[in-house]
Protein backbone atom coordinates (compact mmCIF):
# COMPACT_ATOMS: atom_id res chain seq x y z
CA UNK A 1 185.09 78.84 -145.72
CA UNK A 2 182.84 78.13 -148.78
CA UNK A 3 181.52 81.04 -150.91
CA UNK A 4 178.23 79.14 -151.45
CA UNK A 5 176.33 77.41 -149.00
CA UNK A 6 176.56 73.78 -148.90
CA UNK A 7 174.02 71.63 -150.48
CA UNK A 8 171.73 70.25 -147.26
CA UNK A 9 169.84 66.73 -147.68
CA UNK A 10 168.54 64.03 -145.71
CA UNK A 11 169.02 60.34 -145.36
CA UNK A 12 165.70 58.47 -145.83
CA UNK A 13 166.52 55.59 -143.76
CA UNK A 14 165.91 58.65 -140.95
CA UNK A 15 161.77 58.27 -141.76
CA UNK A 16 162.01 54.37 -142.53
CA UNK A 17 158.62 53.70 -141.15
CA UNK A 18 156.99 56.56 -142.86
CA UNK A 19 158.57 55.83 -146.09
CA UNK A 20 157.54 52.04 -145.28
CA UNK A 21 153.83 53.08 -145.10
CA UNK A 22 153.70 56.05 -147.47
CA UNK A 23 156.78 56.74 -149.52
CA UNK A 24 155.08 59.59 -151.17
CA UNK A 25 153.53 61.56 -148.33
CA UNK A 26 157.12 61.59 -146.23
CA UNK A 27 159.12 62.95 -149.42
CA UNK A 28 156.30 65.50 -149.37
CA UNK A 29 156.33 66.33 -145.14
CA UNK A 30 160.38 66.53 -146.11
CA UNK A 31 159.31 69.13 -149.02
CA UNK A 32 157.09 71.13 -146.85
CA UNK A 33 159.85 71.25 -143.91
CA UNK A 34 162.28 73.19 -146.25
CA UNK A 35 164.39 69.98 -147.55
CA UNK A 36 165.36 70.35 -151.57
CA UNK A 37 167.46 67.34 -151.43
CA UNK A 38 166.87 63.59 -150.08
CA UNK A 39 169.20 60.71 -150.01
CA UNK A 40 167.33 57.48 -150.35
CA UNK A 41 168.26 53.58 -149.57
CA UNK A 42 167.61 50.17 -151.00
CA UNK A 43 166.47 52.91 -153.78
CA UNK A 44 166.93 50.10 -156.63
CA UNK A 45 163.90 48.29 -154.75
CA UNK A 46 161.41 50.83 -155.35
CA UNK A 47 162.90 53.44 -158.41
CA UNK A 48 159.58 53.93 -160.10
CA UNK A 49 157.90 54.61 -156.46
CA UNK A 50 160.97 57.27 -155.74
CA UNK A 51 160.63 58.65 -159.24
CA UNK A 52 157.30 59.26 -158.73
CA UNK A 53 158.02 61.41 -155.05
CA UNK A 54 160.42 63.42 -156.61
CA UNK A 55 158.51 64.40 -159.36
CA UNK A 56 155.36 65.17 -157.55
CA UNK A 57 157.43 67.30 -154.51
CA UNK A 58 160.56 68.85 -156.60
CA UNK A 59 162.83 66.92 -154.36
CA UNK A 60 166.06 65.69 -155.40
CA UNK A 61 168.39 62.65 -154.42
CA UNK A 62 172.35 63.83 -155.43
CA UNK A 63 173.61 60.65 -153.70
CA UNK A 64 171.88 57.20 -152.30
CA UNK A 65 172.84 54.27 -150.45
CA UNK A 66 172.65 50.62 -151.69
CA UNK A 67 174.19 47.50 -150.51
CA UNK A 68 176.56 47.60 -153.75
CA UNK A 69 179.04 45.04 -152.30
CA UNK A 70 177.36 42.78 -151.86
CA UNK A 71 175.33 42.70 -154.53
CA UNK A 72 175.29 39.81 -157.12
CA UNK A 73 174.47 42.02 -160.37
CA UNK A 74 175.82 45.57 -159.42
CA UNK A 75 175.40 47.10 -162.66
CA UNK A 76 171.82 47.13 -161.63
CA UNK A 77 171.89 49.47 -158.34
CA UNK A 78 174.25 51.70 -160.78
CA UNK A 79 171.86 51.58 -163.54
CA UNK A 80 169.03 52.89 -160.62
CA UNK A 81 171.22 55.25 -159.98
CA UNK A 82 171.41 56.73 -163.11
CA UNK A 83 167.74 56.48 -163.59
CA UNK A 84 167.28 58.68 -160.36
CA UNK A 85 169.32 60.94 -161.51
CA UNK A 86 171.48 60.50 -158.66
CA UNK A 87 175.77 61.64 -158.96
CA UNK A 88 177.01 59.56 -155.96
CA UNK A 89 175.96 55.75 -154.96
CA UNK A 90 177.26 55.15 -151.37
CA UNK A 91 177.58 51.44 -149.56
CA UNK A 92 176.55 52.01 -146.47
CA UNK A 93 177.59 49.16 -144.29
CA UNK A 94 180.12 46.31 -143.99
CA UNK A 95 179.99 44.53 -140.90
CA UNK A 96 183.10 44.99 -138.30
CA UNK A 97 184.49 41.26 -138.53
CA UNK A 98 185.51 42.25 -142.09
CA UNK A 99 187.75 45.19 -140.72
CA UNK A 100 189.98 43.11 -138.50
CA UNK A 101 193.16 42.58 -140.56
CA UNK A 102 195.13 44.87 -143.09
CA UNK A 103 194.99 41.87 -145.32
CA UNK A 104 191.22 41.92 -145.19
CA UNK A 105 191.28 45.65 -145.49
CA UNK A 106 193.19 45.83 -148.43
CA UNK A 107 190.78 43.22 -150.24
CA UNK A 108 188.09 45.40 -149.40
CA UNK A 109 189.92 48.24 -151.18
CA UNK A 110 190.03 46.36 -153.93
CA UNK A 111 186.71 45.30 -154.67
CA UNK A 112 185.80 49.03 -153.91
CA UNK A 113 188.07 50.73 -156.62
CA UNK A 114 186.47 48.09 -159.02
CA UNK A 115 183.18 49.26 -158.55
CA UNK A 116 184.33 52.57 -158.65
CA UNK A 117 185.34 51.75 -161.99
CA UNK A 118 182.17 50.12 -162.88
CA UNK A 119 180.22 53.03 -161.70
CA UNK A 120 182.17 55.80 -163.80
CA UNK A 121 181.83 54.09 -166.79
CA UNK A 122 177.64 55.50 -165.92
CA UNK A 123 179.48 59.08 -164.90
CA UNK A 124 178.64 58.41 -160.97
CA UNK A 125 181.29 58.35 -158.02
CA UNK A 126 181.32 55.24 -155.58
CA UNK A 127 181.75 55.59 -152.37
CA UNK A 128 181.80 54.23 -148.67
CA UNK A 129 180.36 55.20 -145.43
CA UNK A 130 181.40 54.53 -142.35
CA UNK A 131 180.43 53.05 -138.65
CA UNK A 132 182.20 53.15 -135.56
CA UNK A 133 184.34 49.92 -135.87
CA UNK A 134 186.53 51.43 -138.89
CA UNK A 135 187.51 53.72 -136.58
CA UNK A 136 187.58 51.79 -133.29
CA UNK A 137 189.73 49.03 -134.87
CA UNK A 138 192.82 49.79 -134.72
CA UNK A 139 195.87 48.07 -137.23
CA UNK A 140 198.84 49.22 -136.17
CA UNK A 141 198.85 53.09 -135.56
CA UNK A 142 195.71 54.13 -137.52
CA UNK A 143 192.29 53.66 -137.53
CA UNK A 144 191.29 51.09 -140.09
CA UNK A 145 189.37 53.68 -142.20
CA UNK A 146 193.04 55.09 -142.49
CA UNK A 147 194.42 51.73 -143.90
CA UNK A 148 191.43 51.61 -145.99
CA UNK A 149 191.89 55.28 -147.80
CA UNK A 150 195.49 54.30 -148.51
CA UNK A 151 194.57 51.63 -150.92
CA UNK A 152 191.87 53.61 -152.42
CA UNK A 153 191.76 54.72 -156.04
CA UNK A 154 192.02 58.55 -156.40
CA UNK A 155 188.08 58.73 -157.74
CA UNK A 156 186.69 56.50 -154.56
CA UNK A 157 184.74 59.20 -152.65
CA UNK A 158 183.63 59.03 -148.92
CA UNK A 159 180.50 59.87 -147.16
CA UNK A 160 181.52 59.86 -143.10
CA UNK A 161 179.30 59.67 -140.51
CA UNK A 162 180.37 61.78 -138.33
CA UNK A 163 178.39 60.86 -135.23
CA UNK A 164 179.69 57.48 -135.32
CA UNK A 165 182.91 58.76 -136.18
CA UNK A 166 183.46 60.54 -132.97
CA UNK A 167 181.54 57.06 -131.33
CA UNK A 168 184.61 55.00 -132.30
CA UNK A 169 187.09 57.16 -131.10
CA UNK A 170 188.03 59.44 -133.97
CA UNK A 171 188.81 63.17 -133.70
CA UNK A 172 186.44 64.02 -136.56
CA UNK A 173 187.68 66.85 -137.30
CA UNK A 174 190.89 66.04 -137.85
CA UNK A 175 190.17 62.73 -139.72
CA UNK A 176 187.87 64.80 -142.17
CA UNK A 177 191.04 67.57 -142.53
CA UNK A 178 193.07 64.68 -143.34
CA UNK A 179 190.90 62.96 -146.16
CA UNK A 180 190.48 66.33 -147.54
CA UNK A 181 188.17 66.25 -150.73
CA UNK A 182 187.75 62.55 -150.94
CA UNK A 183 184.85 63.21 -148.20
CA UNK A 184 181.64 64.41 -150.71
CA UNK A 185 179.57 63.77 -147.53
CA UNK A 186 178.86 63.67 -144.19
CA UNK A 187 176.09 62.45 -141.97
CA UNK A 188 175.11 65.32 -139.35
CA UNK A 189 173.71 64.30 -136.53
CA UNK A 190 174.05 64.45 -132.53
CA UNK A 191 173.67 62.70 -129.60
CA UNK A 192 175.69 61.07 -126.72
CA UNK A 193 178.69 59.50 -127.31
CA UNK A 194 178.42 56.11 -126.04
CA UNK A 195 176.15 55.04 -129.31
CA UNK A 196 172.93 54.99 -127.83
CA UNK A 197 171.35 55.71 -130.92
CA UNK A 198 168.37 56.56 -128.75
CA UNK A 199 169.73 59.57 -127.25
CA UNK A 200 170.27 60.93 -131.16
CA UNK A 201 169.57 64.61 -130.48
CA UNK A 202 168.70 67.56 -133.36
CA UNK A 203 172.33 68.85 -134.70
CA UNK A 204 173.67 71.24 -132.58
CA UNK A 205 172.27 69.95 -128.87
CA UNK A 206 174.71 66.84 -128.09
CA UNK A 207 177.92 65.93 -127.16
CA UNK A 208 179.29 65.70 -131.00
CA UNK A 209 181.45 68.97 -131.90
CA UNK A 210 179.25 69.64 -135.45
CA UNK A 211 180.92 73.17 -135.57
CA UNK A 212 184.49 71.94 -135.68
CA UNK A 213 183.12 69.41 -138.12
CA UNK A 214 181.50 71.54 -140.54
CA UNK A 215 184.64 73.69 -140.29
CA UNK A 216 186.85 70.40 -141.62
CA UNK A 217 184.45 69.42 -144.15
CA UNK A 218 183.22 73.14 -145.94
CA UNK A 219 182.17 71.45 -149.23
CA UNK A 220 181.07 68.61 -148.28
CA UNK A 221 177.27 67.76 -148.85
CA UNK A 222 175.61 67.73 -145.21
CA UNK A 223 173.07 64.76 -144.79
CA UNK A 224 170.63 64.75 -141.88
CA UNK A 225 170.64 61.71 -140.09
CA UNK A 226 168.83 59.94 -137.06
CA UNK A 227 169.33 56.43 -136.19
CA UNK A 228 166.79 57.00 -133.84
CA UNK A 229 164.95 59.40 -132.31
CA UNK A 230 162.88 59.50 -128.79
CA UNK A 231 160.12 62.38 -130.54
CA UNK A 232 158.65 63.05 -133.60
CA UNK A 233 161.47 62.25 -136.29
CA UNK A 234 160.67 64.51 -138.81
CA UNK A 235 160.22 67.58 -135.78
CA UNK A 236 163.87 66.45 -135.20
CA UNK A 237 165.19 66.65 -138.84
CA UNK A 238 163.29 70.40 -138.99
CA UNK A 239 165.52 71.12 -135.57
CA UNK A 240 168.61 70.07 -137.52
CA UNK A 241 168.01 71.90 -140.50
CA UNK A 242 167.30 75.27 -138.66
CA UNK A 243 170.45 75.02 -136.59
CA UNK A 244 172.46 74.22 -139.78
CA UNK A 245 170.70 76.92 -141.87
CA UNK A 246 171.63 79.44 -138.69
CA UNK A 247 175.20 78.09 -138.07
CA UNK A 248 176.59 76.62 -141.30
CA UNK A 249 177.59 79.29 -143.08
């Protein structure tokens, strides 16, 4: 078990239409519910306007998400990075036809351990996170995530969802004891298992075993995450954060 509790945050894309309409006022509702720490997306789109929130609220981001493979002019997102004082830049999203072959898989790799490169020469860690379909495609006897990690530089961290890990077939905790500390991060959330993102439930009140996960991951950063939610969203990310601050220690 840790000695120190783990650091809590929240994945912005959670509040997308608030932060759409008011970017300021939902850092601030996440302030007032108890959250020190944020992690914001597409954050080299609006840095000044994310400055700004944290400054006003106290908030912090230690890690984002930006769509740094596919980006034309990477050192940008990095350089936003930096400016928001962030320590970990995560891609968030590669679509499944690209995780179909161990060929295409090992390209991936690749590209990822260059930009891992790119981003330490700024003193930040790159990273991936993951879907279901890394996990539900299968290349022989492992998950593709698997194939993935073995082609990895040492310094490429990971940030797992762990809902969707457990939606494409994974034993999460298990997966998360194997990766060990590459995983900085992991997306809590809950729900039913099929993926209906619209069941997403408050941590601790669906089918997803979050204990057992916590348990695998002890130092790993635990992000907040809906990908959508059927009441008020930010009532949902206060649920989360009360059952973690009662259970995750």
């Amino acid at each position: 078990m840790p000695t120190t509790t783990p650091t809590t945050s929240v994945q912005l894309y959670s509040v997308r239409e608030a932060v759409a309409d008011d970017l300021d006022g939902a850092v601030a509702r996440l302030a007032e519910i108890g959250l020190k720490h944020v992690e914001p997306y597409a954050f080299h789109e609006r840095t000044d306007d994310y400055l700004r929130a944290f400054a006003a609220t106290g908030v912090t981001a230690p890690s984002g998400h930006a769509p740094v493979l596919a980006a034309e002019t990477p050192e940008a997102i990095l350089d936003a990075t930096v400016a928001l004082g962030m320590a970990t830049v995560i891609d968030p999203f590669l679509p499944a036809e690209g995780w179909q072959t161990a060929d295409q898989v090992a390209r991936l790799a690749e590209r990822v351990n260059g930009l891992a490169e790119l981003a330490a020469e700024r003193g930040l860690e790159f990273g991936y996170h993951n879907h279901a379909w890394e996990l539900g495609t299968r290349l022989g006897e492992q998950h593709a995530l698997e194939v993935f990690v073995e082609h990895l530089a040492p310094d490429v961290v990971l940030e797992v969802d762990t809902y969707w890990a457990a939606v494409g077939g994974a034993d999460v905790p298990a997966l998360l004891a194997a990766l060990g500390d590459r995983v900085r991060l992991i997306h809590v959330k809950d729900g039913t298992l099929d993926g209906d993102v619209d069941r997403q439930q408050p941590a601790g009140s669906g089918e997803v075993d979050v204990p057992a996960i916590l348990a695998a991951a002890p130092g790993a950063t635990r992000v907040i995450e809906f990908d959508a939610y059927g009441g008020d969203v930010f009532e949902g990310i206060a649920q989360s954060l009360a059952w973690l601050s009662e259970h995750d220690r």
